[in-house]
Protein backbone atom coordinates (compact mmCIF):
# COMPACT_ATOMS: atom_id res chain seq x y z
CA UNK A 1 -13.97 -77.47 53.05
CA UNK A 2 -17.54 -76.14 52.68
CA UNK A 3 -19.94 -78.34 55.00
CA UNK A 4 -23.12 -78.12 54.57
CA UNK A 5 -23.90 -75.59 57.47
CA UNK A 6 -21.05 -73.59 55.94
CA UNK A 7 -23.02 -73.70 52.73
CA UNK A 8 -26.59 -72.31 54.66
CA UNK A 9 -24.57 -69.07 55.93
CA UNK A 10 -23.59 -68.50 52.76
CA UNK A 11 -27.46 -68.48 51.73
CA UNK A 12 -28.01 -66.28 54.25
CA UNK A 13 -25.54 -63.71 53.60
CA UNK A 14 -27.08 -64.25 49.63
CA UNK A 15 -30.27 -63.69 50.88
CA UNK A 16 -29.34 -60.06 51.88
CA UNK A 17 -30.08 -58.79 48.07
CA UNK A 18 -33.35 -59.93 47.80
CA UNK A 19 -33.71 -58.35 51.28
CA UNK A 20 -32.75 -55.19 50.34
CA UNK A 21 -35.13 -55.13 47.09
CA UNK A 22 -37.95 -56.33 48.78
CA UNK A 23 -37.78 -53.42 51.46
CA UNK A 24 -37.38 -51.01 48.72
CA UNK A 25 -40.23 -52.09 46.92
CA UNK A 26 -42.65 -51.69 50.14
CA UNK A 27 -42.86 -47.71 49.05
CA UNK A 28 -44.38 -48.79 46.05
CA UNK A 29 -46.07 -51.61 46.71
CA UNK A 30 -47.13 -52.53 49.98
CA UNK A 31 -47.57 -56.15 49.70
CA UNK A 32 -43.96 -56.47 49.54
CA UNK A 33 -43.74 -55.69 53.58
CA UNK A 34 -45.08 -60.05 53.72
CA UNK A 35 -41.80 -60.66 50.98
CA UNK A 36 -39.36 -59.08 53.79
CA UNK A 37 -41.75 -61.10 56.47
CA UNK A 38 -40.92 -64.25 54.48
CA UNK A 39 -37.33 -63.41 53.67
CA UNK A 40 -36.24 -62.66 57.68
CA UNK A 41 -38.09 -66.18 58.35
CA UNK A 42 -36.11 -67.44 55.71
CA UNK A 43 -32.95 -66.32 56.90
CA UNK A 44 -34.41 -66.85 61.00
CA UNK A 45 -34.60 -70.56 60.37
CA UNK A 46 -31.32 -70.96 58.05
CA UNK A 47 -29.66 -69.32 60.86
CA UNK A 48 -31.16 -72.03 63.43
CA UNK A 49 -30.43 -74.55 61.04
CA UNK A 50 -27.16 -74.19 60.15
CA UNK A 51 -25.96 -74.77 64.09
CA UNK A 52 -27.70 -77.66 65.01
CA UNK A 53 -26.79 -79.26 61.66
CA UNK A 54 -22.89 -78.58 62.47
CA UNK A 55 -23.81 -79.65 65.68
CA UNK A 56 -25.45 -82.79 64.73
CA UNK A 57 -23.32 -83.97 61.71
CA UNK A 58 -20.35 -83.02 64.08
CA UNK A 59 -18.88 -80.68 61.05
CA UNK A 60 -18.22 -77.33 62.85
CA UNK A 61 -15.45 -75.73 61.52
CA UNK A 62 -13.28 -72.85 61.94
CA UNK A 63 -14.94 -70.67 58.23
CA UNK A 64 -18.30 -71.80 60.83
CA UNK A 65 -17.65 -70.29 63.63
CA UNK A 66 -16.81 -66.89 62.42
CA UNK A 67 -18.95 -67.20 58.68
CA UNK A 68 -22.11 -67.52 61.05
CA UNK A 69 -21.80 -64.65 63.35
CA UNK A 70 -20.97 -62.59 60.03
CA UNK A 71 -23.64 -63.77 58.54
CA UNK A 72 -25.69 -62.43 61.45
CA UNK A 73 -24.54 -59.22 61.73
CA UNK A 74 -24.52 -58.45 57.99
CA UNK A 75 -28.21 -59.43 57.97
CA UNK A 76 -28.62 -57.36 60.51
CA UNK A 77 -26.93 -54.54 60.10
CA UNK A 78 -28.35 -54.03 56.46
CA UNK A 79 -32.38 -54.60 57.90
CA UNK A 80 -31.48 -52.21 60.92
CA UNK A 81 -30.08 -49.52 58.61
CA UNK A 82 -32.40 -49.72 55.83
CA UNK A 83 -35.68 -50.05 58.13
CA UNK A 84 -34.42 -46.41 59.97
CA UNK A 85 -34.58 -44.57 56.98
CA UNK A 86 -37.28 -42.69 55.57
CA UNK A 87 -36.22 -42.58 52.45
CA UNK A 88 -36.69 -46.55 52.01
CA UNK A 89 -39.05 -47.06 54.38
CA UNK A 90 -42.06 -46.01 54.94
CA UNK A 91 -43.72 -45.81 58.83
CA UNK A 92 -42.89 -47.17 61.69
CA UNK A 93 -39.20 -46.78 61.52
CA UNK A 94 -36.41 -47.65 63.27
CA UNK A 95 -35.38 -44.72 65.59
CA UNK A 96 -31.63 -43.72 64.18
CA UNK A 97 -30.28 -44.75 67.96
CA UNK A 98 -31.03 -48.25 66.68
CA UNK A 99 -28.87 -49.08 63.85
CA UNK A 100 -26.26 -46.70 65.01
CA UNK A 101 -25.84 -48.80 68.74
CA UNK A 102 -26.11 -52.35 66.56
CA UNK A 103 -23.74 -50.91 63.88
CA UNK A 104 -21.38 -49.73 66.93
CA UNK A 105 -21.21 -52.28 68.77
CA UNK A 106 -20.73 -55.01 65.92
CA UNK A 107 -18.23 -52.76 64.28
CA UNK A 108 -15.95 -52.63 67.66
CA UNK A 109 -16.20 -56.90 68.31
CA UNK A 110 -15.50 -57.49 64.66
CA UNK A 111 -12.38 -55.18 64.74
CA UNK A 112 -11.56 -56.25 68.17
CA UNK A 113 -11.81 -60.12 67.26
CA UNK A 114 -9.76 -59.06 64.40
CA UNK A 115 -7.49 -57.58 66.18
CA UNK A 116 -6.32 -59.64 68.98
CA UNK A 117 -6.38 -62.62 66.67
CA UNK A 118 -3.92 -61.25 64.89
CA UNK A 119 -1.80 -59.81 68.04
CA UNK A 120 -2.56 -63.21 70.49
CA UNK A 121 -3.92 -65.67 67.54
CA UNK A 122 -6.60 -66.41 70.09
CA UNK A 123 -10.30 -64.95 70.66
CA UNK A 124 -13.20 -65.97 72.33
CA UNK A 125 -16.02 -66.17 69.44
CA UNK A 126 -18.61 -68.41 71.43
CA UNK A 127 -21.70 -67.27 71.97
CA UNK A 128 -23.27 -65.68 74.92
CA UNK A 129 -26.89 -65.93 76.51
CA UNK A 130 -26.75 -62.17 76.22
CA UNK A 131 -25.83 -62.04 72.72
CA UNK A 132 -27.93 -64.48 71.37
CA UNK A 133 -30.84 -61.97 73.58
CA UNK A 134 -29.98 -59.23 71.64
CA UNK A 135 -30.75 -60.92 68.34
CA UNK A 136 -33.50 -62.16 69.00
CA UNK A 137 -34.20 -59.17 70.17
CA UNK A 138 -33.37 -57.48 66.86
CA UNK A 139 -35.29 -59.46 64.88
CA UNK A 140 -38.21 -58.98 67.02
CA UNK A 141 -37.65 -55.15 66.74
CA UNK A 142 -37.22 -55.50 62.44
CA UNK A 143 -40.53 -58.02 62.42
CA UNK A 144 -42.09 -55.60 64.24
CA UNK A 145 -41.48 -52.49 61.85
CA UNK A 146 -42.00 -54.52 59.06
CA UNK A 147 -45.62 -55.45 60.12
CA UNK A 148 -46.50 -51.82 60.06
CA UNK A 149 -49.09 -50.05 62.08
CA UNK A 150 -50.46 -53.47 63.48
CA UNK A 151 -48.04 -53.18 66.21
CA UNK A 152 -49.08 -50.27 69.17
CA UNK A 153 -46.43 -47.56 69.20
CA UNK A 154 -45.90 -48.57 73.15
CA UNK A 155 -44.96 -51.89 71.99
CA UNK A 156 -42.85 -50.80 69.47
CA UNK A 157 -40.89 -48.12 72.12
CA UNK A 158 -40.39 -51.30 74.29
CA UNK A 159 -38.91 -53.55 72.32
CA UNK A 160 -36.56 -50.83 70.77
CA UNK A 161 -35.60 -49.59 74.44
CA UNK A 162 -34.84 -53.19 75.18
CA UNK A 163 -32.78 -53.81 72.24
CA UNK A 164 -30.95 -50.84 72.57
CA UNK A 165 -30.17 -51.89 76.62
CA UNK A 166 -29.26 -55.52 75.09
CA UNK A 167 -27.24 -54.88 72.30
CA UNK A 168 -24.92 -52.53 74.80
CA UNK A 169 -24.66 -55.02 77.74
CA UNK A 170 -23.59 -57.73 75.57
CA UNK A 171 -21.18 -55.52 73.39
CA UNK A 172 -19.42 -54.52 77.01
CA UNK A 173 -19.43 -58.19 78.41
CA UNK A 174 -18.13 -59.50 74.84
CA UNK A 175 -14.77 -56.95 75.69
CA UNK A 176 -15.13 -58.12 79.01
CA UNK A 177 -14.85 -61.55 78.14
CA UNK A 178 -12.01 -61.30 75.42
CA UNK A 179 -10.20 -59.23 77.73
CA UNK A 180 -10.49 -61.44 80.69
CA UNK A 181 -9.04 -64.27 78.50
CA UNK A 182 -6.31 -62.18 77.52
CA UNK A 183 -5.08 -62.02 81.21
CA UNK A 184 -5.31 -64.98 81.56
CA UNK A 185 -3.85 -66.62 79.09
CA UNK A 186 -0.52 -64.06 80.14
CA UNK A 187 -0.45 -65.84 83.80
C-alpha cells in the first residue's frame, strides 16, 4: 500500500528529471542555477517531510524504509555526478574525489543490504547520526556549487574535505554495524 510518505519519495525520486534539465540549462542560461536552488529545496523538505509524516500518521512501512534512503542516494548521486563535470557544469565544480567516494560508498551499502538480506533476510537500514551528517553534508556541498562564485574557494575546500571524511566514516560504521548484527544474531 502506498501511504502518503511513500507517495512524497516517489516525488522525490520524480523530481530527479527536472533536476537534471535544470543543471544542464545553467550553461546556457544562468538563471537556471536559482531552478536547481529551488528544486534541491524542493526535494530537502519532501525528504524531511515524508519521515515525520510516517512518523506522525504512524504509517511507516517496509517500501518506506528502503524507498526513502533510495530516494536519497539517487538524488544524490545524480547532483554529485552531474555538478563534477565540466561538460554540464560550469565553475565551481565538484572535485571528481566527490562523486566517486559518495557513488562508492552508496554503491557497496546498497549491494551489501542487498546482499545479506537475501543470505540472512535481515539488515540493519536505520539511520545513523553519522549518516544523516553526511547528507546534510552533501547537500551543503551541491548548494554550495550551485550558488557559484558567491561562495570563497576556502569554504568550498572545507566543506568538500568534510564531506569526503563523512561520507567514508559512515560508509565503514554502516559495515560495521550490519556486520556486528550478523554475529550476533549467529550467538
Amino acid at each position: 500500500m502506498l501511504t502518503l510518505s511513500n507517495k512524497i519519495s516517489i516525488s522525490r525520486i520524480l523530481f530527479i528529471p527536472p533536476l537534471v534539465f535544470s543543471i544542464i540549462q545553467v550553461h546556457r542560461y544562468a538563471q537556471y542555477r536559482y531552478v536547481c536552488l529551488i528544486l534541491i529545496f524542493i526535494i530537502c523538505l519532501s525528504d524531511i517531510l515524508d519521515g515525520y509524516i510516517a512518523r506522525k500518521r504512524d504509517e511507516v512501512t517496509r517500501l518506506g524504509v528502503y524507498l526513502d534512503p533510495i530516494a536519497d542516494k539517487l538524488v544524490l548521486m545524480v547532483s554529485c555526478i552531474m555538478l563534477s563535470s565540466d561538460r554540464l557544469w560550469p565553475a565551481p565544480r565538484l572535485p571528481n574525489w566527490i562523486p566517486t567516494i559518495i557513488v562508492c560508498r552508496d554503491l557497496t551499502l546498497i549491494l551489501g543490504t542487498l546482499a545479506l538480506l537475501l543470505i540472512t533476510g535481515r539488515v540493519n537500514c536505520k539511520p545513523t547520526i553519522l549518516g544523516k551528517a553526511s547528507t546534510c553534508l552533501q547537500i551543503a556541498a551541491i548548494v554550495a556549487v550551485i550558488v557559484g562564485n558567491h561562495v570563497p574557494v576556502s569554504i568550498l575546500t572545507t566543506i568538500w574535505w568534510m564531506v569526503a571524511v563523512l561520507t567514508f566514516a559512515s560508509g565503514i560504521f554502516y559495515v560495521y554495524r550490519n556486520i556486528l548484527l550478523q554475529s550476533n544474531n549467529r550467538r
